[in-house]
N, C-alpha and C. Protein backbone atom coordinates (compact mmCIF):
# COMPACT_ATOMS: atom_id res chain seq x y z
N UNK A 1 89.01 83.89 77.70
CA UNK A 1 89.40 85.23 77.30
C UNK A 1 89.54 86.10 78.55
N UNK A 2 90.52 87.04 78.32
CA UNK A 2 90.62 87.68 79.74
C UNK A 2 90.11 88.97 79.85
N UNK A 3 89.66 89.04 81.16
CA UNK A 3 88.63 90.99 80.71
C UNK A 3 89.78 91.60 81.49
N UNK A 4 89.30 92.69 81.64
CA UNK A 4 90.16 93.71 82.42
C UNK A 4 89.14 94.59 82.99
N UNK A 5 89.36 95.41 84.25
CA UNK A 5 88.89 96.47 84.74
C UNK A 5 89.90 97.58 84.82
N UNK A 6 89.38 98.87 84.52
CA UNK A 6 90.33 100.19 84.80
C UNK A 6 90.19 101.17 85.58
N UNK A 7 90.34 101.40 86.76
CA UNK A 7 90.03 102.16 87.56
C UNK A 7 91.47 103.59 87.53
N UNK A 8 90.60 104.67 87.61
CA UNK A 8 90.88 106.01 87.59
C UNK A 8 90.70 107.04 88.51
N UNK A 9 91.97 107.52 89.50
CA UNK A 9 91.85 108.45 90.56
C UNK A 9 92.27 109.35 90.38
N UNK A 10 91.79 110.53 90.95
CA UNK A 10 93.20 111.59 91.45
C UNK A 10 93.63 111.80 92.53
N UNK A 11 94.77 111.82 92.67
CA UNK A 11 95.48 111.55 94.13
C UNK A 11 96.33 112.99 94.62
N UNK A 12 96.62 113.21 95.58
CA UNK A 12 97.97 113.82 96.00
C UNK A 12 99.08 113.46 96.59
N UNK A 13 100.12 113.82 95.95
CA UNK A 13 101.58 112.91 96.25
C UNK A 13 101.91 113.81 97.60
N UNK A 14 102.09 112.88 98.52
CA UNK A 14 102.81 113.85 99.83
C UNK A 14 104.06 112.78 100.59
N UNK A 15 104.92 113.73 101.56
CA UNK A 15 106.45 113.43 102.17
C UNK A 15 105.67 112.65 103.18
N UNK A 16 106.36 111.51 103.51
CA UNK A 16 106.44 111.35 104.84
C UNK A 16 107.48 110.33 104.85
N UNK A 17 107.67 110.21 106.61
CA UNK A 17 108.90 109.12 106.51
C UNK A 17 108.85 108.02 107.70
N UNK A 18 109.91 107.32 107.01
CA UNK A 18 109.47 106.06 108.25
C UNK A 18 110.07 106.37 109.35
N UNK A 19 110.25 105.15 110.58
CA UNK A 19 110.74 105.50 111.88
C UNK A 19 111.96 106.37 112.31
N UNK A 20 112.63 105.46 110.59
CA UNK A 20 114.28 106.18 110.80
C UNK A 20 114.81 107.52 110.29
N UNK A 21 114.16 107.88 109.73
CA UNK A 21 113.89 109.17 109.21
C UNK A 21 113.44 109.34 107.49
N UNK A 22 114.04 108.02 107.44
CA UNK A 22 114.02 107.72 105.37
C UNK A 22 112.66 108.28 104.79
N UNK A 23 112.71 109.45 104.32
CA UNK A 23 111.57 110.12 103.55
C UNK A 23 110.53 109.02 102.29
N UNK A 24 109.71 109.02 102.04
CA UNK A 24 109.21 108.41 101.26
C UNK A 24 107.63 108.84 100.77
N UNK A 25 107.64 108.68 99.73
CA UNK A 25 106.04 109.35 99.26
C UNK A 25 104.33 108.70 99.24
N UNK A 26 103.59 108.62 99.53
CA UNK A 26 102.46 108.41 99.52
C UNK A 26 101.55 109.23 99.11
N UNK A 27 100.31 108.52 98.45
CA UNK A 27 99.54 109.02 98.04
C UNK A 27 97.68 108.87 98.51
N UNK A 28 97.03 110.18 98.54
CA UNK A 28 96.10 110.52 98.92
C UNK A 28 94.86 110.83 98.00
N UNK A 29 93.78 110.45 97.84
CA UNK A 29 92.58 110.36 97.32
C UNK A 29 92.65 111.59 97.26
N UNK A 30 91.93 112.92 96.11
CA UNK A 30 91.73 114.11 96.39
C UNK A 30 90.65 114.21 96.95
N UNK A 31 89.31 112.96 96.61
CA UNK A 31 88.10 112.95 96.99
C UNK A 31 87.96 111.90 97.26
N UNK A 32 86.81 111.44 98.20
CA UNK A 32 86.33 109.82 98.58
C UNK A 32 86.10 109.39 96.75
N UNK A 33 85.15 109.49 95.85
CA UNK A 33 85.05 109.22 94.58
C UNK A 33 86.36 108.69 93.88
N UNK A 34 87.67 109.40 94.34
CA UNK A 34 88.59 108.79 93.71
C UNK A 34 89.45 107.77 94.46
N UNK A 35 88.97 107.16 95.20
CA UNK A 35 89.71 106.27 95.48
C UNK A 35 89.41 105.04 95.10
N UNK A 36 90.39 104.31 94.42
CA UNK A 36 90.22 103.30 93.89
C UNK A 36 90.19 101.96 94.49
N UNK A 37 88.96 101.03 93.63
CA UNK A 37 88.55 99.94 94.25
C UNK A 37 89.31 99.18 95.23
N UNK A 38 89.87 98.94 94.12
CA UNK A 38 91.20 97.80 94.20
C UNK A 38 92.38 98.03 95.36
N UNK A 39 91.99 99.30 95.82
CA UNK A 39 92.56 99.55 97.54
C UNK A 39 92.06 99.25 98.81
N UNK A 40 90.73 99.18 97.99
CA UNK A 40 89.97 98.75 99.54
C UNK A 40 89.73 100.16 100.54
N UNK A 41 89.06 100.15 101.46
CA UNK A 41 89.08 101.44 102.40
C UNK A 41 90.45 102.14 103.05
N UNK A 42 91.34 101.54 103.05
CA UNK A 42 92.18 101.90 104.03
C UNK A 42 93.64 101.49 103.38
N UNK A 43 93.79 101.13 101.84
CA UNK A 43 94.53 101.14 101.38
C UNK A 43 95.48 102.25 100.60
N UNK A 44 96.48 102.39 100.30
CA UNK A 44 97.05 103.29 99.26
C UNK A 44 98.34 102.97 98.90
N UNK A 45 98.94 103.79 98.04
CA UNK A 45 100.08 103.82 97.18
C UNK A 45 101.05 104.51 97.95
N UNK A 46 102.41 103.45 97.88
CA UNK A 46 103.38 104.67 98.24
C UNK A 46 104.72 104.34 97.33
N UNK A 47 105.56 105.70 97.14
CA UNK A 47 106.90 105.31 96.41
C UNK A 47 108.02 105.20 97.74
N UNK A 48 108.35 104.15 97.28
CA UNK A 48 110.22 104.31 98.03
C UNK A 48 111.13 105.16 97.43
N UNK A 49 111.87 106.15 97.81
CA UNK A 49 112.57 106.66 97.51
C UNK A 49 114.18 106.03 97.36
N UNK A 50 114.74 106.37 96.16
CA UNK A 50 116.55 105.78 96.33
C UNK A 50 117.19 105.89 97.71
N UNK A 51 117.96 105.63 98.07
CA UNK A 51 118.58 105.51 99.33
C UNK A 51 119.48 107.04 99.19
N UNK A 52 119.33 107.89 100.49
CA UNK A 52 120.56 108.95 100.54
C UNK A 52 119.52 109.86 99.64
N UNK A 53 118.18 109.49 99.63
CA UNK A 53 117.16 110.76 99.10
C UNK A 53 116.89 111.66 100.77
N UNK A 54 117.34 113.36 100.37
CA UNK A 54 116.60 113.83 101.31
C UNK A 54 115.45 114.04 101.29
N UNK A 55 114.85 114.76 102.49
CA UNK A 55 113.63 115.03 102.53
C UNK A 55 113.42 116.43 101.68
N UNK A 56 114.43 117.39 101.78
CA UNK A 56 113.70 118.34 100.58
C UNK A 56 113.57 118.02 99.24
N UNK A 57 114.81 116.98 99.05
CA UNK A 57 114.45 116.13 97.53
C UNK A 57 112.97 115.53 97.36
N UNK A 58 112.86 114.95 98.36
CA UNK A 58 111.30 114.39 98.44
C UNK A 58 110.28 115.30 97.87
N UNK A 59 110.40 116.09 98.61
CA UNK A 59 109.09 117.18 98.45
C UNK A 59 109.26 117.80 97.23
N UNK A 60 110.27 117.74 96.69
CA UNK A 60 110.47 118.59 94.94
C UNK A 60 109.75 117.66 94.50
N UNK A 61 110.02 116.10 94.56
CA UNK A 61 109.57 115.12 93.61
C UNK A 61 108.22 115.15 93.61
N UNK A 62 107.55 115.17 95.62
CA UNK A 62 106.21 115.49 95.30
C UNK A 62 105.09 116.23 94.23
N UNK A 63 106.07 117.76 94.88
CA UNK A 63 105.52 118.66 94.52
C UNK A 63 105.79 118.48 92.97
N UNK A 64 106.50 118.14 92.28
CA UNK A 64 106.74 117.98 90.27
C UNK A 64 105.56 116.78 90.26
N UNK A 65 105.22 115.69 91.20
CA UNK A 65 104.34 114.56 90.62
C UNK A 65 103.07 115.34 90.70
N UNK A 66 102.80 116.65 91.71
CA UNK A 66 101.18 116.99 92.19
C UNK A 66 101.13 117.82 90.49
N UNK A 67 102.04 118.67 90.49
CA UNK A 67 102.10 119.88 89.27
C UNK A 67 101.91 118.91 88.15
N UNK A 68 102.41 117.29 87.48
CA UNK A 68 101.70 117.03 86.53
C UNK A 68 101.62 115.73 86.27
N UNK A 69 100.92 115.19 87.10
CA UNK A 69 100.13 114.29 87.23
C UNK A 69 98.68 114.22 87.34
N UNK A 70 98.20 113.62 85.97
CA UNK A 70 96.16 113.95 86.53
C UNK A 70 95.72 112.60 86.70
N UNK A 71 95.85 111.57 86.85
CA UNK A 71 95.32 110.54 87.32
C UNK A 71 96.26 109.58 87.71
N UNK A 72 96.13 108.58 88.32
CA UNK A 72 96.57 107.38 88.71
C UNK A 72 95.98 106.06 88.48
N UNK A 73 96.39 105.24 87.42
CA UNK A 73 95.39 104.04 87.02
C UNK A 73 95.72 102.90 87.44
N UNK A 74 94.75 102.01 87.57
CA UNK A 74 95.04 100.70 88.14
C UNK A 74 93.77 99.95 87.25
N UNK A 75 94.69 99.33 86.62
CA UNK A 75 94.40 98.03 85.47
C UNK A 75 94.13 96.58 85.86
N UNK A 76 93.02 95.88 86.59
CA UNK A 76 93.21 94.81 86.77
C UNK A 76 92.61 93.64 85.56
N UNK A 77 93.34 92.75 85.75
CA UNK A 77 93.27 91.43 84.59
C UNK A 77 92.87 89.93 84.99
N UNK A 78 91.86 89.55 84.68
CA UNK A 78 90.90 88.65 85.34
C UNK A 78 91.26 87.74 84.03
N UNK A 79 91.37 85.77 84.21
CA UNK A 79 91.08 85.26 83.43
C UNK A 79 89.54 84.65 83.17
């Protein structure tokens, strides 16, 4: 039978970009408490953005994921 674990954070979505300039989003623990297991210390989440996304597009998307988004879950499934 398979169990599951559910782990529950709150994060903040923020801009940043890679070498070439390509904006892309990552996300930040609001508190040490919320960071989730299953990242490990030094792990986190990031979105790729579509290609030909600017960077002020970015930051709208951020800023709409910070305004309503309250958690971030991560579901793991063990047999």
């Amino acid at each position: 039978m398979a169990e599951s674990e559910t782990q529950r954070g709150r994060f903040r979505f923020r801009v940043t970009a890679y070498a070439d300039g390509t904006p892309w989003i990552m996300t930040d623990p609001l508190y040490a408490s919320d960071r989730l297991k299953s990242l490990g210390n030094t792990g986190f989440i990031g979105f790729d953005l579509k290609a030909g996304t600017t960077g002020e597009e970015a930051e709208k998307i951020a800023r709409f994921l910070n305004e309503h988004m309250e958690y971030i879950t991560c579901t793991l499934v063990t047999d």
